[in-house]
Protein backbone atom coordinates (compact mmCIF):
# COMPACT_ATOMS: atom_id res chain seq x y z
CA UNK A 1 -0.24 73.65 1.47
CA UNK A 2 1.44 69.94 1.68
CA UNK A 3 3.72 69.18 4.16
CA UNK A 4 7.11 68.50 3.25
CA UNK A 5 9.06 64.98 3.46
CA UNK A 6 12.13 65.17 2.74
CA UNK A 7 14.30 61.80 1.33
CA UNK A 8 18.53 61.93 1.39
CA UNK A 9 19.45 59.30 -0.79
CA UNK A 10 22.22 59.65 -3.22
CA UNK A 11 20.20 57.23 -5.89
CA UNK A 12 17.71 58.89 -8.22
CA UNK A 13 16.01 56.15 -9.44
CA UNK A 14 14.76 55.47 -5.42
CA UNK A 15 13.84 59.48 -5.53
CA UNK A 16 11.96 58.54 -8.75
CA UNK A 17 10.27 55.40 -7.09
CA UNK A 18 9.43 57.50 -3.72
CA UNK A 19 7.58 59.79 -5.66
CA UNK A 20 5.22 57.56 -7.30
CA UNK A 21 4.50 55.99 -4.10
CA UNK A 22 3.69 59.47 -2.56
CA UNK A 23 0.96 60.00 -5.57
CA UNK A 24 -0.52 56.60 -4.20
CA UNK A 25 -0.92 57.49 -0.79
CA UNK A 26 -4.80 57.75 0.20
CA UNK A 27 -4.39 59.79 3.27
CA UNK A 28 -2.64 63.00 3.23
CA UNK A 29 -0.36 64.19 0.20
CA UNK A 30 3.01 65.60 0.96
CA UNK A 31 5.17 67.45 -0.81
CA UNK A 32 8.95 65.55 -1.24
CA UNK A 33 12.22 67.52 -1.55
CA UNK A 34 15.22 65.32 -2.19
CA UNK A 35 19.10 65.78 -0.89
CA UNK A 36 21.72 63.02 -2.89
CA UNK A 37 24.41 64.14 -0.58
CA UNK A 38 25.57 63.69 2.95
CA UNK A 39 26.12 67.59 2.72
CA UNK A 40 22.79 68.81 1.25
CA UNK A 41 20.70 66.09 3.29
CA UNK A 42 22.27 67.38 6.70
CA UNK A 43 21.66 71.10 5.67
CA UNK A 44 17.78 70.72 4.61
CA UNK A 45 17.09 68.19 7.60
CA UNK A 46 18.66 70.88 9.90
CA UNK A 47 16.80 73.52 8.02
CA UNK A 48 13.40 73.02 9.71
CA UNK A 49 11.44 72.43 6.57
CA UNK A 50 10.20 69.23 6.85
CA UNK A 51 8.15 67.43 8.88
CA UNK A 52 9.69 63.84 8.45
CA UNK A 53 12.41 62.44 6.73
CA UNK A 54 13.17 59.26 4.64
CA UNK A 55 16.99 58.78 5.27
CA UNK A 56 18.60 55.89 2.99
CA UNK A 57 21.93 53.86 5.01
CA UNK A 58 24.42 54.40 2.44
CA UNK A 59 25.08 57.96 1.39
CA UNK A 60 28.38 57.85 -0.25
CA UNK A 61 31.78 57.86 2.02
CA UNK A 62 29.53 57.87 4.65
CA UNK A 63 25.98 56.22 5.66
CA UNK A 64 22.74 57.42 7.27
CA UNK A 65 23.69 56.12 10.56
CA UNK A 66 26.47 59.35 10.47
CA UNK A 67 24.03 61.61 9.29
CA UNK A 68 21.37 60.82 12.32
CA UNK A 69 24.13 61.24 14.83
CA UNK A 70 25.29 64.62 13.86
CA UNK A 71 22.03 65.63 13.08
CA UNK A 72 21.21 64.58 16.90
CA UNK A 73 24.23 66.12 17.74
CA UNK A 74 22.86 69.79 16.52
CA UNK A 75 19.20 69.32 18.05
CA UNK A 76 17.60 67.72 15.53
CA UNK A 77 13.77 66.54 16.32
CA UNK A 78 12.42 65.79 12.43
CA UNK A 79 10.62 62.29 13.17
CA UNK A 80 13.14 60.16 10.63
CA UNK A 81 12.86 56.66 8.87
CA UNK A 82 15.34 54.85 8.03
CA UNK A 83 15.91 53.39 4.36
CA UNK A 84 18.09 50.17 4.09
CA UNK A 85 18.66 47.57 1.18
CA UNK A 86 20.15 45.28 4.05
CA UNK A 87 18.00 43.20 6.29
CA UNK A 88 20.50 42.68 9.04
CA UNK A 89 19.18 43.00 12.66
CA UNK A 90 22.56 44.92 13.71
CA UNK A 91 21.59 47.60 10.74
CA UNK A 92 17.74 47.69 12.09
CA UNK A 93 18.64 48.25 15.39
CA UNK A 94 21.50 50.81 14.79
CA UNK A 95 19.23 52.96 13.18
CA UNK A 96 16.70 52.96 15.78
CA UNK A 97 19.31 53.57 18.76
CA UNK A 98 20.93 56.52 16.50
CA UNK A 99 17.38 57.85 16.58
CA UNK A 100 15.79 56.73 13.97
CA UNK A 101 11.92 56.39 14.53
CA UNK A 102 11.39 53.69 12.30
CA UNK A 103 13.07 51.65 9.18
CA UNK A 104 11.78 50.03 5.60
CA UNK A 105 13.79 47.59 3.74
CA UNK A 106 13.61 48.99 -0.07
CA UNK A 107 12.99 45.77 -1.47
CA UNK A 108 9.68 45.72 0.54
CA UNK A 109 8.58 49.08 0.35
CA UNK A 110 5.30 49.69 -1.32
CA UNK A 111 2.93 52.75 -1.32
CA UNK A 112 1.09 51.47 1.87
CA UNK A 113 3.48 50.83 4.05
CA UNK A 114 5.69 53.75 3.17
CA UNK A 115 2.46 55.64 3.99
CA UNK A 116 1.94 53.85 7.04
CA UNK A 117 5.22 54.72 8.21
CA UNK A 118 5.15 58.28 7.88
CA UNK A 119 2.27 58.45 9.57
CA UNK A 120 3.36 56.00 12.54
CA UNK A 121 6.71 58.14 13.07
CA UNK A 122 4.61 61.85 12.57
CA UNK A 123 2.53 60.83 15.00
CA UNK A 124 5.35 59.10 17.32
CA UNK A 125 7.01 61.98 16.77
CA UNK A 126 4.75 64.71 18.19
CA UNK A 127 4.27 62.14 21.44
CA UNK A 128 8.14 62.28 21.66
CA UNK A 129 7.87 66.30 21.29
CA UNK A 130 4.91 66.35 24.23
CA UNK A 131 6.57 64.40 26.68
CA UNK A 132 9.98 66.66 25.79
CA UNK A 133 8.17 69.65 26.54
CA UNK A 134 6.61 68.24 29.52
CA UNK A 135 9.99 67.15 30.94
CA UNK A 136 11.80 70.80 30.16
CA UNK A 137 8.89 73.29 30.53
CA UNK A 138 7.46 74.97 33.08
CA UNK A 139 3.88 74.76 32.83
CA UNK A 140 2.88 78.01 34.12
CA UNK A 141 4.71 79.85 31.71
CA UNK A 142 6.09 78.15 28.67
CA UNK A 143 9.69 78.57 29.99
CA UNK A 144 11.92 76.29 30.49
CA UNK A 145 12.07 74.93 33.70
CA UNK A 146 14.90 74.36 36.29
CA UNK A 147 16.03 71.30 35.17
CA UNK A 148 16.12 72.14 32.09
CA UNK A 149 18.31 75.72 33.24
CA UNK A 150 21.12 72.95 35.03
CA UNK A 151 21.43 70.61 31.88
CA UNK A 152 21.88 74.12 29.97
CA UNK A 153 23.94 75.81 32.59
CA UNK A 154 26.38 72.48 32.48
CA UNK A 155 26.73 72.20 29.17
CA UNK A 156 27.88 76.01 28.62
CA UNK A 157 29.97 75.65 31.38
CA UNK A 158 32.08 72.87 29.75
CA UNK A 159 31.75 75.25 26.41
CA UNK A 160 33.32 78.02 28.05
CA UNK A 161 36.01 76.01 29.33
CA UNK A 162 36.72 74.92 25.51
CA UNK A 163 36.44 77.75 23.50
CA UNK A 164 36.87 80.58 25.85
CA UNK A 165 33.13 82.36 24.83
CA UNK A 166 31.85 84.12 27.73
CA UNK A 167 28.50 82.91 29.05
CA UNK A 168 26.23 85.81 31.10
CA UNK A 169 23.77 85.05 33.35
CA UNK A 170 20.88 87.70 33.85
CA UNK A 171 18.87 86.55 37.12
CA UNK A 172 15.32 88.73 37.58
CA UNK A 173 12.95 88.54 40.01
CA UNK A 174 9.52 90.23 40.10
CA UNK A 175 9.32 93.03 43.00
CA UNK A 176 7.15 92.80 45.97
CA UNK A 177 5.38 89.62 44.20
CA UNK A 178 3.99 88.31 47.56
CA UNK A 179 1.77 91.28 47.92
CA UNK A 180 0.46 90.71 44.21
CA UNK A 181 -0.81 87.23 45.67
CA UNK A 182 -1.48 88.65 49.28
CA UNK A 183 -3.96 91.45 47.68
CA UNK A 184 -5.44 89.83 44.49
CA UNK A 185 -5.28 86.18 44.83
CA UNK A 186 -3.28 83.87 43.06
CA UNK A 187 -5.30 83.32 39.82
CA UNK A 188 -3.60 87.11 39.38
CA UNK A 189 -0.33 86.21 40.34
CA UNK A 190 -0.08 83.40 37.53
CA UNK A 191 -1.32 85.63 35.59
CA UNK A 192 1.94 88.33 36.20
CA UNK A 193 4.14 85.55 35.69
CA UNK A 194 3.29 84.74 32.78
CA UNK A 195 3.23 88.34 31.43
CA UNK A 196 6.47 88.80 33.09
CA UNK A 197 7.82 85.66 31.30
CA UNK A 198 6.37 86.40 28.08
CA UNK A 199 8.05 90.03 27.83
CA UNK A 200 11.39 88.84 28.93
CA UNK A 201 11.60 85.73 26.40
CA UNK A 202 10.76 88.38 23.65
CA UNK A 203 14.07 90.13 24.73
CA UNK A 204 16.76 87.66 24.11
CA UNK A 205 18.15 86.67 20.63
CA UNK A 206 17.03 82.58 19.02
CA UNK A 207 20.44 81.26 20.40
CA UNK A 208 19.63 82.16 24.46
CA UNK A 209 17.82 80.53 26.57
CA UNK A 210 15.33 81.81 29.44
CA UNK A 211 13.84 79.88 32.32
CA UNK A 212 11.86 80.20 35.28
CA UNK A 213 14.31 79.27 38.16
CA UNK A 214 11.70 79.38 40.54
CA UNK A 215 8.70 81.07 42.06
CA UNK A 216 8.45 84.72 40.82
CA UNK A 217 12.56 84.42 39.25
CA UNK A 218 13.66 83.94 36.05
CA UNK A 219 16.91 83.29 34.74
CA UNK A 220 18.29 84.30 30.85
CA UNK A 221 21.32 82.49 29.79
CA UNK A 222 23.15 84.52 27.10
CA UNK A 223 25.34 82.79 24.61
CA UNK A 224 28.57 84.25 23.42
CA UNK A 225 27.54 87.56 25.69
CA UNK A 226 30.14 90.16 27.76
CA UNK A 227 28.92 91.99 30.68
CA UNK A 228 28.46 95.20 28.83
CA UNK A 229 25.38 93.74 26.76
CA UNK A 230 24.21 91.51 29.44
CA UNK A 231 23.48 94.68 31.87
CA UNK A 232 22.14 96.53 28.63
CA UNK A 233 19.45 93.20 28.40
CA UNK A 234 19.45 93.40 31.79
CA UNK A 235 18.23 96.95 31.59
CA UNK A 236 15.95 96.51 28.87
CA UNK A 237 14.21 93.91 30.77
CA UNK A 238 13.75 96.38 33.60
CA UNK A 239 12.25 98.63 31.35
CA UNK A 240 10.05 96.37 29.88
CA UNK A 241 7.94 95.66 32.91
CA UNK A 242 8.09 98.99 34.57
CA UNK A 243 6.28 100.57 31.01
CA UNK A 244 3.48 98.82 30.18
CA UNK A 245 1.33 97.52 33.18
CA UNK A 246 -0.14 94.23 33.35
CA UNK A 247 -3.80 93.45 32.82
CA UNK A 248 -5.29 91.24 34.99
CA UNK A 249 -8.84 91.43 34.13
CA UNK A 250 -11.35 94.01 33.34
CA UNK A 251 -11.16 95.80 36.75
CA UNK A 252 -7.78 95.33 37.74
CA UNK A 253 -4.18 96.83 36.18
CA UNK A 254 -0.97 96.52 38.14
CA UNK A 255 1.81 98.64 37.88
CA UNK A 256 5.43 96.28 38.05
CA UNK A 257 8.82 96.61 38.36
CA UNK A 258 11.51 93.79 38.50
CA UNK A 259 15.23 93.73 40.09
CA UNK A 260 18.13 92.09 38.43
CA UNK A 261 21.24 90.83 38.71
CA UNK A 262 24.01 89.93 35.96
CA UNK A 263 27.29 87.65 36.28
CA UNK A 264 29.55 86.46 33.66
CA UNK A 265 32.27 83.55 32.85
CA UNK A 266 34.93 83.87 33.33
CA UNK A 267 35.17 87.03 34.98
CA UNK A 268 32.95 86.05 38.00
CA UNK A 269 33.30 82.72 38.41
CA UNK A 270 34.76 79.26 37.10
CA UNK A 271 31.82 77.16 37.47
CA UNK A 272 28.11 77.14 36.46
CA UNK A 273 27.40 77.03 40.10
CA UNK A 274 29.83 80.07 40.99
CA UNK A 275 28.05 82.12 38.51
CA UNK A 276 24.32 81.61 39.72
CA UNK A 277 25.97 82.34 43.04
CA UNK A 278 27.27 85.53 41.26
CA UNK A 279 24.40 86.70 39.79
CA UNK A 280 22.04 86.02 42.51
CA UNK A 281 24.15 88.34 44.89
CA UNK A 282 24.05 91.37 42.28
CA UNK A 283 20.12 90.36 42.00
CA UNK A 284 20.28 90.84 46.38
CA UNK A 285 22.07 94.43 45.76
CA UNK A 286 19.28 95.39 43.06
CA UNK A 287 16.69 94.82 45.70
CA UNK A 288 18.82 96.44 48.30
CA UNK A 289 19.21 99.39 46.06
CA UNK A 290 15.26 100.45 45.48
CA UNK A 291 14.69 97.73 43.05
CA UNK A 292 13.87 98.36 39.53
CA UNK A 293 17.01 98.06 38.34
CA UNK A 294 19.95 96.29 37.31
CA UNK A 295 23.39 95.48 39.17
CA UNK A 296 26.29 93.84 37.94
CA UNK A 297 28.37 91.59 39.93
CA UNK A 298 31.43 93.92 39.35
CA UNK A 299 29.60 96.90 41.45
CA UNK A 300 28.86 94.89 44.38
């Protein structure tokens, strides 16, 4: 199946004239979708469709330079090219610092080099996406990693403080890890966290976010969530572990449980830094408890 490319540009005739440049391409063929409006083009770029997009400057009421800002804005990571009739340097370089990947001049664009340009920002594009993942992941497990958690952590903090959603904070932690590693080496340890991490990222909705905070603890940020539901993920996550154990090879099958602790904004805290305190301490009374279980920062 051809990729998609998809071109916003509120002129037909260029639609028309992008086409028949696509049938002359001699790599790869792609499939191209068109938006004419500000509107439809923002909607299908943020749609996740496509794996570039041709984005023309003017659009209307408002031009392409907008449209890559808000798209930014919402998360945006389709490799984009910008289209311009004007050969300005200040219009080049706007594009490019908006987050554009790379521009043609419609005047100049023939088959080749709009086929050269797709390919130079695809493959730009997935170099951008590597070193993104290698900046924000852990590499054990796939998670995010704790930098990544504080950008997160501060930026829901400051949306909390706007619009008043509550933000919960499920800390876990892996019980009597150390002995996993003391016992079986760790070759098997990596291997429980990433089992670990795999079954608790399957638990939260697209809009949370789960890291590994460090060592054998993991941290789920829940968007838009009250305690209630955060001890009932909380819970589930519990349960999760302590059903199925994990394989570690062939010979060997270890039974797991994990502890955790929940805290929520505003209730337990005004800061991003109040509520990791928050739920850390239930996550200490889980522990203290018997572990395999959850504790809320209320019961403490």
């Amino acid at each position: 199946m051809a990729r998609k490319i998809l071109l916003i540009d509120d002129d037909r005739l260029q639609f028309r004239l992008t086409q028949a440049n696509f049938k002359n391409f001699q790599g790869e063929h792609y499939e191209l979708d068109w938006a004419e409006t500000y509107e439809d083009g923002l909607t299908k770029l943020m749609g996740g469709g496509h794996v570039a997009c041709l984005l023309d400057y003017q659009l209307g009421e408002r031009d392409g330079l907008q449209l890559i800002r808000a798209a930014v804005a919402l998360g945006c990571r389709t490799p984009i090219v910008f289209l311009t009739a004007e050969t300005a340097e200040r219009v080049d370089v706007a594009a490019m610092e908006a987050g554009a990947l790379d521009y043609l001049v419609k005047g100049e664009i023939t088959s080749r080099a709009l086929e050269r340009s797709l390919r130079y920002a695809l493959k730009l594009g997935d170099t951008l996406e590597a070193l993104r993942r290698l900046a924000t992941r852990d590499q054990l497990t796939g998670l995010l990693n704790r930098r990544e958690f504080d950008r997160i952590m501060t930026e829901e903090e400051e949306r909390v403080r706007r619009f008043g959603h509550p933000l919960a904070l499920v800390m876990v932690d892996v019980d009597h890890f150390k002995a996993v590693n003391d016992t079986h080496g760790h070759p098997a340890g990596d291997i429980v966290l990433r089992e670990v991490a795999r079954r608790v990222g399957g638990l939260v909705r697209s809009v949370d976010r789960v890291a590994r905070y460090g060592g054998e603890e993991f941290a789920m940020i829940l968007m838009q969530t009250d305690r209630a539901s955060a001890m009932d993920v909380a819970r589930r996550v519990c349960a999760a572990i302590e059903r199925e154990p994990v394989l570690v090879s062939e010979n060997l099958v270890l039974n797991l449980t994990v502890s955790a602790g929940v805290g929520t904004l505003p209730d337990d805290g005004k800061s991003g830094s109040a509520l990791v305190a928050a739920a850390d301490k239930a996550l200490y009374a889980a522990k203290a408890r018997g572990r395999n279980r959850a504790v809320g920062f209320n019961e403490l």
